[in-house]
PDB file of N, CA and C in Angstrom:
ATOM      1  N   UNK A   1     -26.402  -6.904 -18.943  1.00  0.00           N
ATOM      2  CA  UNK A   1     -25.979  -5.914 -19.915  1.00  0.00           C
ATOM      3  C   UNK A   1     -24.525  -6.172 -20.265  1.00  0.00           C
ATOM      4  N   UNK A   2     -24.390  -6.273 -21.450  1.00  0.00           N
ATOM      5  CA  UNK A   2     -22.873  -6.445 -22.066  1.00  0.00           C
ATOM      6  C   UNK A   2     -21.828  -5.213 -21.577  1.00  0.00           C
ATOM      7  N   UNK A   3     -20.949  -5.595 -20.900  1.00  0.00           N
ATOM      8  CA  UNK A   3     -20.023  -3.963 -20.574  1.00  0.00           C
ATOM      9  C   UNK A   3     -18.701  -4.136 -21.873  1.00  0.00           C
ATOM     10  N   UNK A   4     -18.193  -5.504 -22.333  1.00  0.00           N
ATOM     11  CA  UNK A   4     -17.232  -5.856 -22.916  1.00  0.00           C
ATOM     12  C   UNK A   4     -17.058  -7.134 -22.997  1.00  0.00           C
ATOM     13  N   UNK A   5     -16.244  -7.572 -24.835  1.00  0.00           N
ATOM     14  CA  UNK A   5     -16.051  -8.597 -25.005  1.00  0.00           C
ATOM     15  C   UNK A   5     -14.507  -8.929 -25.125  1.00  0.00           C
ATOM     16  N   UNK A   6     -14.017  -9.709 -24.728  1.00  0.00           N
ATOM     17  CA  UNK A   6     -12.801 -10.203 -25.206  1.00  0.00           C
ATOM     18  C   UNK A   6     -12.446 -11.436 -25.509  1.00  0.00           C
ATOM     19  N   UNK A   7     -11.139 -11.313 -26.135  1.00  0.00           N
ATOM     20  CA  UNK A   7     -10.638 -12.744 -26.405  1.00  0.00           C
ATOM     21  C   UNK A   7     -10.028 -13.434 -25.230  1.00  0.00           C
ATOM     22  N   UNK A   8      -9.692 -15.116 -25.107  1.00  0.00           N
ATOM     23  CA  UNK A   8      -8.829 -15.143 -24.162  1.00  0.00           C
ATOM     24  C   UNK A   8      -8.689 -16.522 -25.008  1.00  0.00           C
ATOM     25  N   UNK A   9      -7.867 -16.886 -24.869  1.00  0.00           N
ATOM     26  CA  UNK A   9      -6.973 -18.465 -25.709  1.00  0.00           C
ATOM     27  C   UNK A   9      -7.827 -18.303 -26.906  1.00  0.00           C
ATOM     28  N   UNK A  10      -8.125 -17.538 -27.808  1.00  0.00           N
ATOM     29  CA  UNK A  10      -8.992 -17.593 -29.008  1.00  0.00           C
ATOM     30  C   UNK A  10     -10.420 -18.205 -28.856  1.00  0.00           C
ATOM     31  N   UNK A  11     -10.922 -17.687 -27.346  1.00  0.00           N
ATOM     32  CA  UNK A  11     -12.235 -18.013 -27.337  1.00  0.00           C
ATOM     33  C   UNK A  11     -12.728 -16.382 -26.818  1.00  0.00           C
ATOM     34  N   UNK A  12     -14.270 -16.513 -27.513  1.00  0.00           N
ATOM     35  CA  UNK A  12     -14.906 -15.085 -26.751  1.00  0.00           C
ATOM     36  C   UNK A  12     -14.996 -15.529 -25.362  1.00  0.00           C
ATOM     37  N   UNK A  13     -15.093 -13.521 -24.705  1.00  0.00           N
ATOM     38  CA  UNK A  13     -15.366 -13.965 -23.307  1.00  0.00           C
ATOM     39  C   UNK A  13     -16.018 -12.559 -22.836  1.00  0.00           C
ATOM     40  N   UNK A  14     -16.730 -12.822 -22.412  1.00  0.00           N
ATOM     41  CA  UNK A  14     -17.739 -11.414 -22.261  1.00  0.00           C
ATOM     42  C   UNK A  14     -17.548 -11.372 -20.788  1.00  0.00           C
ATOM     43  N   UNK A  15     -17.850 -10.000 -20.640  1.00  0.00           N
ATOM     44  CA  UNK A  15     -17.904  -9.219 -19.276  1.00  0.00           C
ATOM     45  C   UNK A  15     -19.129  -8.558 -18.996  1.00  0.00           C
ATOM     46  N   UNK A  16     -20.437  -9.081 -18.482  1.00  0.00           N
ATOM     47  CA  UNK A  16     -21.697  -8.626 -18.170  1.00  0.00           C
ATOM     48  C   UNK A  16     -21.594  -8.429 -16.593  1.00  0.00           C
ATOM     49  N   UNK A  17     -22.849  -7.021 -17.027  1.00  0.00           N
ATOM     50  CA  UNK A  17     -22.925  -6.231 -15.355  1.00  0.00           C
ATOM     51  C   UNK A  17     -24.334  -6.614 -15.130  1.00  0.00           C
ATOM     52  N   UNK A  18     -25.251  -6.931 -14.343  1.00  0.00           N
ATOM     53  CA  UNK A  18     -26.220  -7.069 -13.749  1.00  0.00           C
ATOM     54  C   UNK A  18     -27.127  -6.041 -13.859  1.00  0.00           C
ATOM     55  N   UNK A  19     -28.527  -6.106 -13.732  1.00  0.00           N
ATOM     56  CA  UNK A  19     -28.740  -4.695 -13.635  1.00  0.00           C
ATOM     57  C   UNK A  19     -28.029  -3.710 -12.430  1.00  0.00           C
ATOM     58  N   UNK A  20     -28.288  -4.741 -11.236  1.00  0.00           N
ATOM     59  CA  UNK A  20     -28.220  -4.236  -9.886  1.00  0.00           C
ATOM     60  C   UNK A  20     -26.429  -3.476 -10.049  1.00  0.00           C
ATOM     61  N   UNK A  21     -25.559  -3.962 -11.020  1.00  0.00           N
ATOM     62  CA  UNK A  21     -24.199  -3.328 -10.972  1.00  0.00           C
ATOM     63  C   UNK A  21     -24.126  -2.325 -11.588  1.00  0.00           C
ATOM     64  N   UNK A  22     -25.043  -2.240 -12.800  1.00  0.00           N
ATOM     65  CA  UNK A  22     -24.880  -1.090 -13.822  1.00  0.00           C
ATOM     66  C   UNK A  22     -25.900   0.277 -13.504  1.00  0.00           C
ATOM     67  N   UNK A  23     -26.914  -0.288 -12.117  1.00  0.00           N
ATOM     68  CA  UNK A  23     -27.358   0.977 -11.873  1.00  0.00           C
ATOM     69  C   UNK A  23     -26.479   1.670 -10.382  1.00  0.00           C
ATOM     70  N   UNK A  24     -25.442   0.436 -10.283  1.00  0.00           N
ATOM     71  CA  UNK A  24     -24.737   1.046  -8.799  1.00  0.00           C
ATOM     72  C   UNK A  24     -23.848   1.825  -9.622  1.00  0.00           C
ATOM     73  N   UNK A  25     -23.087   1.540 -10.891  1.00  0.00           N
ATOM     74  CA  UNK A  25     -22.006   2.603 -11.409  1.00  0.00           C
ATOM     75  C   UNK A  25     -22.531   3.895 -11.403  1.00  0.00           C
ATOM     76  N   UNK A  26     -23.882   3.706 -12.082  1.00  0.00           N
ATOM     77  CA  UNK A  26     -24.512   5.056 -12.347  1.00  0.00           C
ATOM     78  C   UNK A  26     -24.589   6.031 -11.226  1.00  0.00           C
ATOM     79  N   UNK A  27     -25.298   5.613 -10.061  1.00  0.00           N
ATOM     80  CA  UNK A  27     -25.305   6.356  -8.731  1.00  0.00           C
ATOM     81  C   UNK A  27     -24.223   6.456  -8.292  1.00  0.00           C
ATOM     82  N   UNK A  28     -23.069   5.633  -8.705  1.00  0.00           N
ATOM     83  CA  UNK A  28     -21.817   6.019  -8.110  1.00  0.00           C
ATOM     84  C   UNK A  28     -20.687   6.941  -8.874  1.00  0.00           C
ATOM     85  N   UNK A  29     -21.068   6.873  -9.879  1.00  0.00           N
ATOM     86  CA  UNK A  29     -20.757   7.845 -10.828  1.00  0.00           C
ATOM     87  C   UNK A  29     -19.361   7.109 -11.955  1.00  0.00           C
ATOM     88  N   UNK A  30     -19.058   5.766 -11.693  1.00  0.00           N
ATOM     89  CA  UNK A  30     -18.026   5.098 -11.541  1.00  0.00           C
ATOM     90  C   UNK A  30     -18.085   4.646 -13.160  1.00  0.00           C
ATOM     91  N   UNK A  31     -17.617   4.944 -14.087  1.00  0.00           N
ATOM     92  CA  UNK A  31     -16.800   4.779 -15.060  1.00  0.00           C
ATOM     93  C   UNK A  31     -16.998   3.305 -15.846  1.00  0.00           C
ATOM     94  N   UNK A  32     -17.605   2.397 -16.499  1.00  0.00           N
ATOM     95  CA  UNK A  32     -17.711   1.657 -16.949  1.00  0.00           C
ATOM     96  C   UNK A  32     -16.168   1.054 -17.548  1.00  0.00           C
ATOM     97  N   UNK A  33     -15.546   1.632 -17.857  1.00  0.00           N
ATOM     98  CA  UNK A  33     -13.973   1.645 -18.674  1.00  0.00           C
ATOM     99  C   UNK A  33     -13.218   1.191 -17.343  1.00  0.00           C
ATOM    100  N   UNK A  34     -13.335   1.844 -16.169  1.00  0.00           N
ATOM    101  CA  UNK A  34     -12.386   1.170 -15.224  1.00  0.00           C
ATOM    102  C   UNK A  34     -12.903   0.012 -14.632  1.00  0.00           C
ATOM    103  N   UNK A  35     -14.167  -0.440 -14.501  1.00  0.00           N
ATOM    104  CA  UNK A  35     -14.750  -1.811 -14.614  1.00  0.00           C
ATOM    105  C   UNK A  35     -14.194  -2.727 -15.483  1.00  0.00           C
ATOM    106  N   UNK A  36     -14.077  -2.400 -16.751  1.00  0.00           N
ATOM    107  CA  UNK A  36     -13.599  -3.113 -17.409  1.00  0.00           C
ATOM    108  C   UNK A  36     -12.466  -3.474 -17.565  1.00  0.00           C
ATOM    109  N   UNK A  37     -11.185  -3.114 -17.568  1.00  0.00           N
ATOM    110  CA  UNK A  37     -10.143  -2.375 -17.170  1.00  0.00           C
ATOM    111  C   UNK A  37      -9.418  -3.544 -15.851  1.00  0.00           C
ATOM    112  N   UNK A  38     -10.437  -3.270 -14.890  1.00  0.00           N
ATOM    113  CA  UNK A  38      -9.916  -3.840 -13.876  1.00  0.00           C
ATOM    114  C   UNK A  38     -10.003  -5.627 -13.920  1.00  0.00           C
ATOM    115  N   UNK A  39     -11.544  -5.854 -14.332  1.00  0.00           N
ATOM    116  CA  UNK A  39     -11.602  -7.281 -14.614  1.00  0.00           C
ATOM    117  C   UNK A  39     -10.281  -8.164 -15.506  1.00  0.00           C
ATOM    118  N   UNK A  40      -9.936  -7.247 -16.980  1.00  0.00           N
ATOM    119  CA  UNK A  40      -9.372  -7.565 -17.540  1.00  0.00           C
ATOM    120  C   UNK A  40      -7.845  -7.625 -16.962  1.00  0.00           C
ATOM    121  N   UNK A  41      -7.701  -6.913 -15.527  1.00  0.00           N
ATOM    122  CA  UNK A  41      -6.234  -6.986 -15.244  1.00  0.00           C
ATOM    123  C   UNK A  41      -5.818  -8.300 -14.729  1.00  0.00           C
ATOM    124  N   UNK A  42      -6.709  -8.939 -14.422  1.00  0.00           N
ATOM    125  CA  UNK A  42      -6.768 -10.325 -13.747  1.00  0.00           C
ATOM    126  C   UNK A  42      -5.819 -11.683 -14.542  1.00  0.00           C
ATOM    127  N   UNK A  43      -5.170 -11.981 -14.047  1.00  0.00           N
ATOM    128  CA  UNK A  43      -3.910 -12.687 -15.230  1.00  0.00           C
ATOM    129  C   UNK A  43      -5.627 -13.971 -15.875  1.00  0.00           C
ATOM    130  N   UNK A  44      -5.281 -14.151 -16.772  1.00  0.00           N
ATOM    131  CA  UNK A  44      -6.652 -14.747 -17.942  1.00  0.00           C
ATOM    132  C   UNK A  44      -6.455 -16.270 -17.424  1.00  0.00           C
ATOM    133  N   UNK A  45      -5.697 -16.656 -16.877  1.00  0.00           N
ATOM    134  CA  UNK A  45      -5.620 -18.228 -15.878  1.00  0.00           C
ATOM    135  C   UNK A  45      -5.851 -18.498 -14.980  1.00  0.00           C
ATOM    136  N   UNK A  46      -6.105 -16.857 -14.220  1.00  0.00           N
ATOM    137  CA  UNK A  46      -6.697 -16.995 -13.095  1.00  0.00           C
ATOM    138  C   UNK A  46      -8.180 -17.140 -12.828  1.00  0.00           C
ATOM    139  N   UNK A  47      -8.797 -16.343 -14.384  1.00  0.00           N
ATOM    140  CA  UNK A  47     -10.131 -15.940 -14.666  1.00  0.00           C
ATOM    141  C   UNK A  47     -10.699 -16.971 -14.649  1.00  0.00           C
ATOM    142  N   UNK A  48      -9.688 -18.046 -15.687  1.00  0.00           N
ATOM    143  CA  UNK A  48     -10.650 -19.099 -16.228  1.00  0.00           C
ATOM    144  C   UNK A  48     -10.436 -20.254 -14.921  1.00  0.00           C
ATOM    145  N   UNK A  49      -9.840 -19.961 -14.258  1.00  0.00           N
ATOM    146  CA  UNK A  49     -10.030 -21.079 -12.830  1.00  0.00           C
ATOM    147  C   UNK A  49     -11.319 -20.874 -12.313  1.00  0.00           C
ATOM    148  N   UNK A  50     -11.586 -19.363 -12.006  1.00  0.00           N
ATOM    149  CA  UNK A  50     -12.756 -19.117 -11.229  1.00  0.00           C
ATOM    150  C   UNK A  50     -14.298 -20.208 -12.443  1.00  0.00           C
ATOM    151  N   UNK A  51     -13.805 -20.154 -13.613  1.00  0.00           N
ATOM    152  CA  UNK A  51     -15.065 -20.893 -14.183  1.00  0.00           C
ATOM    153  C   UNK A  51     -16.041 -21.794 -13.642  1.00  0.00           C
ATOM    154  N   UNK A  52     -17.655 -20.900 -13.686  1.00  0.00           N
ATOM    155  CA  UNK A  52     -18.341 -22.379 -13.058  1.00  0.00           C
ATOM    156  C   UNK A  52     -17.998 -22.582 -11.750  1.00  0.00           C
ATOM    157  N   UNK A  53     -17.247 -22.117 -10.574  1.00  0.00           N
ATOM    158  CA  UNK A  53     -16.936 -22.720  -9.148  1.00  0.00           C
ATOM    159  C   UNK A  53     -17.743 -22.371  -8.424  1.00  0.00           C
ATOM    160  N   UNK A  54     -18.899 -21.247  -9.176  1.00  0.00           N
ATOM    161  CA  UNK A  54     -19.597 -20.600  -8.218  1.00  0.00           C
ATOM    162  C   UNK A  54     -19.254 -19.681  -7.060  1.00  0.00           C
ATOM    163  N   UNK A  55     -17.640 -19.477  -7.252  1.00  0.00           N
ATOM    164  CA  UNK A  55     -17.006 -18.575  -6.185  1.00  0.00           C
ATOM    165  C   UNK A  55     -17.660 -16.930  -6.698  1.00  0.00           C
ATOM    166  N   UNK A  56     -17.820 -16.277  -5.813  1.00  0.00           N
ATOM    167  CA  UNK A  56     -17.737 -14.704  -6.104  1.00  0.00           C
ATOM    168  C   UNK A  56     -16.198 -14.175  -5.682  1.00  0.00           C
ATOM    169  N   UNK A  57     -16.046 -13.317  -6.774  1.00  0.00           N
ATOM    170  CA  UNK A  57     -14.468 -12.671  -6.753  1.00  0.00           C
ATOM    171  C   UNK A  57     -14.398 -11.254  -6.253  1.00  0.00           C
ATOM    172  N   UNK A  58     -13.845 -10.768  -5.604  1.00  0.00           N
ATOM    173  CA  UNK A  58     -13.925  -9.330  -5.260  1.00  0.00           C
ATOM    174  C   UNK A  58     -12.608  -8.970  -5.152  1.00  0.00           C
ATOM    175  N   UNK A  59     -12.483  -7.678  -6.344  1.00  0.00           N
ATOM    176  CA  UNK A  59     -11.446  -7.363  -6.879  1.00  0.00           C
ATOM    177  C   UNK A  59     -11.420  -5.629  -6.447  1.00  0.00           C
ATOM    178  N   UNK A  60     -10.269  -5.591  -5.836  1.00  0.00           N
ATOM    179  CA  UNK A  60     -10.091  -4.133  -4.480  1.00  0.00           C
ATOM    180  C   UNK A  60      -9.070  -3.372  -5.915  1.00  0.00           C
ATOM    181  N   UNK A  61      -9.520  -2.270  -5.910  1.00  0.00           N
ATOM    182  CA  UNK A  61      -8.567  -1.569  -6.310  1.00  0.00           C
ATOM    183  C   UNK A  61      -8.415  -0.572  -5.896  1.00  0.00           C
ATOM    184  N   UNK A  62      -7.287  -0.205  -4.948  1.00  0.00           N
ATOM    185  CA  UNK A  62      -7.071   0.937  -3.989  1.00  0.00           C
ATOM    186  C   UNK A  62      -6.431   2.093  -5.178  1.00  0.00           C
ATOM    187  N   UNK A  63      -6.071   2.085  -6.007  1.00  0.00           N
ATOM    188  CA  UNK A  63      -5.393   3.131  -6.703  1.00  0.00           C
ATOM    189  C   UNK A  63      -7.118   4.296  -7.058  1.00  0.00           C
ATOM    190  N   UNK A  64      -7.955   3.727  -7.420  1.00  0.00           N
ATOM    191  CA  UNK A  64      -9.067   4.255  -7.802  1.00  0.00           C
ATOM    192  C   UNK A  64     -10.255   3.767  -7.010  1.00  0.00           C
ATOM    193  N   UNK A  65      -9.789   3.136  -5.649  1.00  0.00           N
ATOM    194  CA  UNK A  65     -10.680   3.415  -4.453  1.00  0.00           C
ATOM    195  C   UNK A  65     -12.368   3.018  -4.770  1.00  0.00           C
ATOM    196  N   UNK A  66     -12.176   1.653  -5.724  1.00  0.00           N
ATOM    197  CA  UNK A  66     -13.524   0.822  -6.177  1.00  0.00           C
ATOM    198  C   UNK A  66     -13.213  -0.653  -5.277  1.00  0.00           C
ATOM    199  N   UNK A  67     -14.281  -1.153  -5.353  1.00  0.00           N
ATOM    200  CA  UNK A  67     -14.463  -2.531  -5.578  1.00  0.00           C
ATOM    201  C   UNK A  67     -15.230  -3.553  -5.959  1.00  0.00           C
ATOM    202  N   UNK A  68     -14.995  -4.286  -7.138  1.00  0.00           N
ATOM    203  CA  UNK A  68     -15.822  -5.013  -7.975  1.00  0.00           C
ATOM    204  C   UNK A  68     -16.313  -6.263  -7.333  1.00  0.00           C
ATOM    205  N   UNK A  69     -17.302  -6.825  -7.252  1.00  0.00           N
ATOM    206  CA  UNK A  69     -17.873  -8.052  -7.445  1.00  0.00           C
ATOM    207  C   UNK A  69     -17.968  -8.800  -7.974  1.00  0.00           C
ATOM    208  N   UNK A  70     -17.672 -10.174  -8.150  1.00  0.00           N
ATOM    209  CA  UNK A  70     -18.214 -10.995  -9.585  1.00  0.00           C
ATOM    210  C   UNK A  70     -18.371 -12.214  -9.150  1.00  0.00           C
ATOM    211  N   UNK A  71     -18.961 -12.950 -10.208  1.00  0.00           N
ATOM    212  CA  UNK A  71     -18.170 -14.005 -10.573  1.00  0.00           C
ATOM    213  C   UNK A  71     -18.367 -14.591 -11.834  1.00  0.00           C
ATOM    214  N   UNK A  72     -17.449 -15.685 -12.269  1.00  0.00           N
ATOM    215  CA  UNK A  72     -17.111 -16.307 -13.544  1.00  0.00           C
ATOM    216  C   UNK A  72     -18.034 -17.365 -13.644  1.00  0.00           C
ATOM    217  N   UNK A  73     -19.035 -17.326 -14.913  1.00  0.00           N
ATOM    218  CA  UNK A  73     -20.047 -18.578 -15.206  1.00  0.00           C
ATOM    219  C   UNK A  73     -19.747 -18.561 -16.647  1.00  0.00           C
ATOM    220  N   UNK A  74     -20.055 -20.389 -17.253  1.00  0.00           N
ATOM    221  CA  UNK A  74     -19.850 -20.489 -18.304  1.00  0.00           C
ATOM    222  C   UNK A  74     -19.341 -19.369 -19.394  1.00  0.00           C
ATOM    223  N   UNK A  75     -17.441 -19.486 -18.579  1.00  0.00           N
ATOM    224  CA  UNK A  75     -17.002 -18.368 -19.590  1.00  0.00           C
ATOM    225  C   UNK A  75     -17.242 -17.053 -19.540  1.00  0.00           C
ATOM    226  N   UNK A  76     -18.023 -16.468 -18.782  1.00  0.00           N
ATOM    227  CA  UNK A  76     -18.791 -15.052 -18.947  1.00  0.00           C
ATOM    228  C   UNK A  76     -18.406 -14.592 -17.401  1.00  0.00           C
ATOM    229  N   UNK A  77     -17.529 -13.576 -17.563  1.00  0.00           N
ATOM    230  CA  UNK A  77     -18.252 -12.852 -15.893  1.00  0.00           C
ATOM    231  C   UNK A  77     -18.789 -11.415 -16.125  1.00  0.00           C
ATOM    232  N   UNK A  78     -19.734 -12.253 -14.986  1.00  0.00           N
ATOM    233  CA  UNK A  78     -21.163 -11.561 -14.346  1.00  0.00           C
ATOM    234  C   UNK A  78     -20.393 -10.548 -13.624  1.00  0.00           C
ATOM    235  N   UNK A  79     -20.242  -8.693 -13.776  1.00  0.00           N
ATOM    236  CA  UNK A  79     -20.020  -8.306 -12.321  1.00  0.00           C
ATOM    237  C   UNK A  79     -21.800  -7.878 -11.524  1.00  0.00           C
ATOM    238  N   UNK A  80     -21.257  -8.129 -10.398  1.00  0.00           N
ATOM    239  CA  UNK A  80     -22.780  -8.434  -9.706  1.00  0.00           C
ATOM    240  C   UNK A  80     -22.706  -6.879  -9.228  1.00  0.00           C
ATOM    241  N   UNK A  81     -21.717  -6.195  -8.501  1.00  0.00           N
ATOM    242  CA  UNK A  81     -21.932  -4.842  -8.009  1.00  0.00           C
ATOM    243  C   UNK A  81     -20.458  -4.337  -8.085  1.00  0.00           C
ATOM    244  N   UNK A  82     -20.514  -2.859  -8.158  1.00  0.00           N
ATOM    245  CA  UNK A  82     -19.349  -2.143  -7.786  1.00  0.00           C
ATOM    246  C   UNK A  82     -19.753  -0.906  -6.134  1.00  0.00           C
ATOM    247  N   UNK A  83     -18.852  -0.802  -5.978  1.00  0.00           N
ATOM    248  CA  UNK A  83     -18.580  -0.213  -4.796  1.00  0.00           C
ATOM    249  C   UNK A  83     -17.661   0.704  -4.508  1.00  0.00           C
ATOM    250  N   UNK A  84     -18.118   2.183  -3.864  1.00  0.00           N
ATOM    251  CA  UNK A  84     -17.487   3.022  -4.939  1.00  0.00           C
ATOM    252  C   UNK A  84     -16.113   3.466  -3.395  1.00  0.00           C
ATOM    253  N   UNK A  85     -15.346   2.534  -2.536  1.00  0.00           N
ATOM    254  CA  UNK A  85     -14.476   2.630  -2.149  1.00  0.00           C
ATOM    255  C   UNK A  85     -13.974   0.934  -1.970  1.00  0.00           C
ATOM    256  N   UNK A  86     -12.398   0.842  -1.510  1.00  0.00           N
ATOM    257  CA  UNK A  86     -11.795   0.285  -1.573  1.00  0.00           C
ATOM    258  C   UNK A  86     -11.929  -1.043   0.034  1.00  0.00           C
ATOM    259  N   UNK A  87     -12.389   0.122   0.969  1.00  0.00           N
ATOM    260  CA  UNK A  87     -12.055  -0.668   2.200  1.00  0.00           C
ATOM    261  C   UNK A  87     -13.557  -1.132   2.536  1.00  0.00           C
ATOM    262  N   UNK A  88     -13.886  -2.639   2.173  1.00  0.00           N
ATOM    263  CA  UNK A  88     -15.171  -3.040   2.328  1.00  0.00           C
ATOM    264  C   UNK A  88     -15.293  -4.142   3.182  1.00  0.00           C
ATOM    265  N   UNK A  89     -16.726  -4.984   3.957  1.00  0.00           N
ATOM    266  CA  UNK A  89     -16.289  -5.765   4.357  1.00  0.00           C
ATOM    267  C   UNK A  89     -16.930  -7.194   2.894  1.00  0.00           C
ATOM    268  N   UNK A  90     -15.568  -8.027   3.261  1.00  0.00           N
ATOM    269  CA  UNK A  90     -15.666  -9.286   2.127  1.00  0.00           C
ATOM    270  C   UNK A  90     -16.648 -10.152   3.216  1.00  0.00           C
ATOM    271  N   UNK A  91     -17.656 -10.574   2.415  1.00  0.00           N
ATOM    272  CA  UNK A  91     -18.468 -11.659   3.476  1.00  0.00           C
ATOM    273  C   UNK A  91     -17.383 -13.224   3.080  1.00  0.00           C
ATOM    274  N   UNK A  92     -17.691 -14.153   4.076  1.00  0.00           N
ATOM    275  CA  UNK A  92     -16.781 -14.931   4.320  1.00  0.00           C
ATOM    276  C   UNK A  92     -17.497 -16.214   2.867  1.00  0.00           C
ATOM    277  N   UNK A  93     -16.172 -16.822   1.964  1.00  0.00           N
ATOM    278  CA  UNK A  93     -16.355 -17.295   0.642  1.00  0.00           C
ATOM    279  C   UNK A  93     -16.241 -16.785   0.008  1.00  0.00           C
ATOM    280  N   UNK A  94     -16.034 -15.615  -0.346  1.00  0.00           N
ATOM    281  CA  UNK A  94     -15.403 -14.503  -1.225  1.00  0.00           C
ATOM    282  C   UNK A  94     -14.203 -14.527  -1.223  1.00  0.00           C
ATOM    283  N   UNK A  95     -13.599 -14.778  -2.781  1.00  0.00           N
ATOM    284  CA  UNK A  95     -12.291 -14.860  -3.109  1.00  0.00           C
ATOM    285  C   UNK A  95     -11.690 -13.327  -3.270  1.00  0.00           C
ATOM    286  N   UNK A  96     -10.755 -13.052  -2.414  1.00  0.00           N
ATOM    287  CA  UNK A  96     -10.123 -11.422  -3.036  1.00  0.00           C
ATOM    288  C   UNK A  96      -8.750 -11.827  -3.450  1.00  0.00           C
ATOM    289  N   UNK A  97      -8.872 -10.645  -4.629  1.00  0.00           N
ATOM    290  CA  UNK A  97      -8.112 -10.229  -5.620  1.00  0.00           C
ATOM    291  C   UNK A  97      -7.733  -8.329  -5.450  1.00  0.00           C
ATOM    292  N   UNK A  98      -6.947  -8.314  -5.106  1.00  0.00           N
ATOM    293  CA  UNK A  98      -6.508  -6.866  -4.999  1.00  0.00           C
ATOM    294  C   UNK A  98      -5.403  -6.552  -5.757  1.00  0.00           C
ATOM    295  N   UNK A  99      -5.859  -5.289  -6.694  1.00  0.00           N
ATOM    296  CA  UNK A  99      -4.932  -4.598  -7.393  1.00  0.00           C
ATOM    297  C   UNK A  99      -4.408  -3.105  -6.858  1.00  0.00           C
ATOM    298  N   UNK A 100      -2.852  -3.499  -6.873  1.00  0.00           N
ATOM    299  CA  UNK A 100      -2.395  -1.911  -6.285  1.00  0.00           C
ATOM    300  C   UNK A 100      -2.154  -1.023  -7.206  1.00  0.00           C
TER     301      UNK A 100
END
């Protein structure tokens, strides 16, 4: 499911949620806008590193006590789940990214 599109060096770049993420917002009650929001805080050089590496990214944001899942494929990130607090455990290969 499309959550948002953006630009980044004058290319599109979409931000898709999974089903499995967009029915965890719902039960979690969690805001689609701060999903988005948060992905996009990610400096856009960092984004496009993750391209294709097959890494999953997990992005902590303690101010609003979420944490996102993802990762970056051809250009597009997938978030795979949100999580509706901050202090989780990262399984080991998971890149974190924490915003204060």
């Amino acid at each position: 499911m499309l959550l948002a599109e953006s630009k980044i060096i004058n290319k599109g770049f979409r931000i898709e949620g999974t089903t499995h993420a967009v029915q965890r917002m719902k039960e979690r009650n969690i805001d689609k806008k701060i999903v988005i929001e948060l992905v996009r805080s990610l400096d856009y050089s960092k984004l496009l590193s993750y391209n294709n590496t097959g890494e999953e990214i997990a992005i902590i944001d303690q101010e609003n006590d979420i944490a996102v899942i993802m990762e970056v494929r051809f250009n597009k990130v997938v978030v795979i789940t949100v999580i509706d607090r901050a202090n989780i455990h990262i399984k080991e290969g998971t890149r974190l990214e924490e915003i204060a």
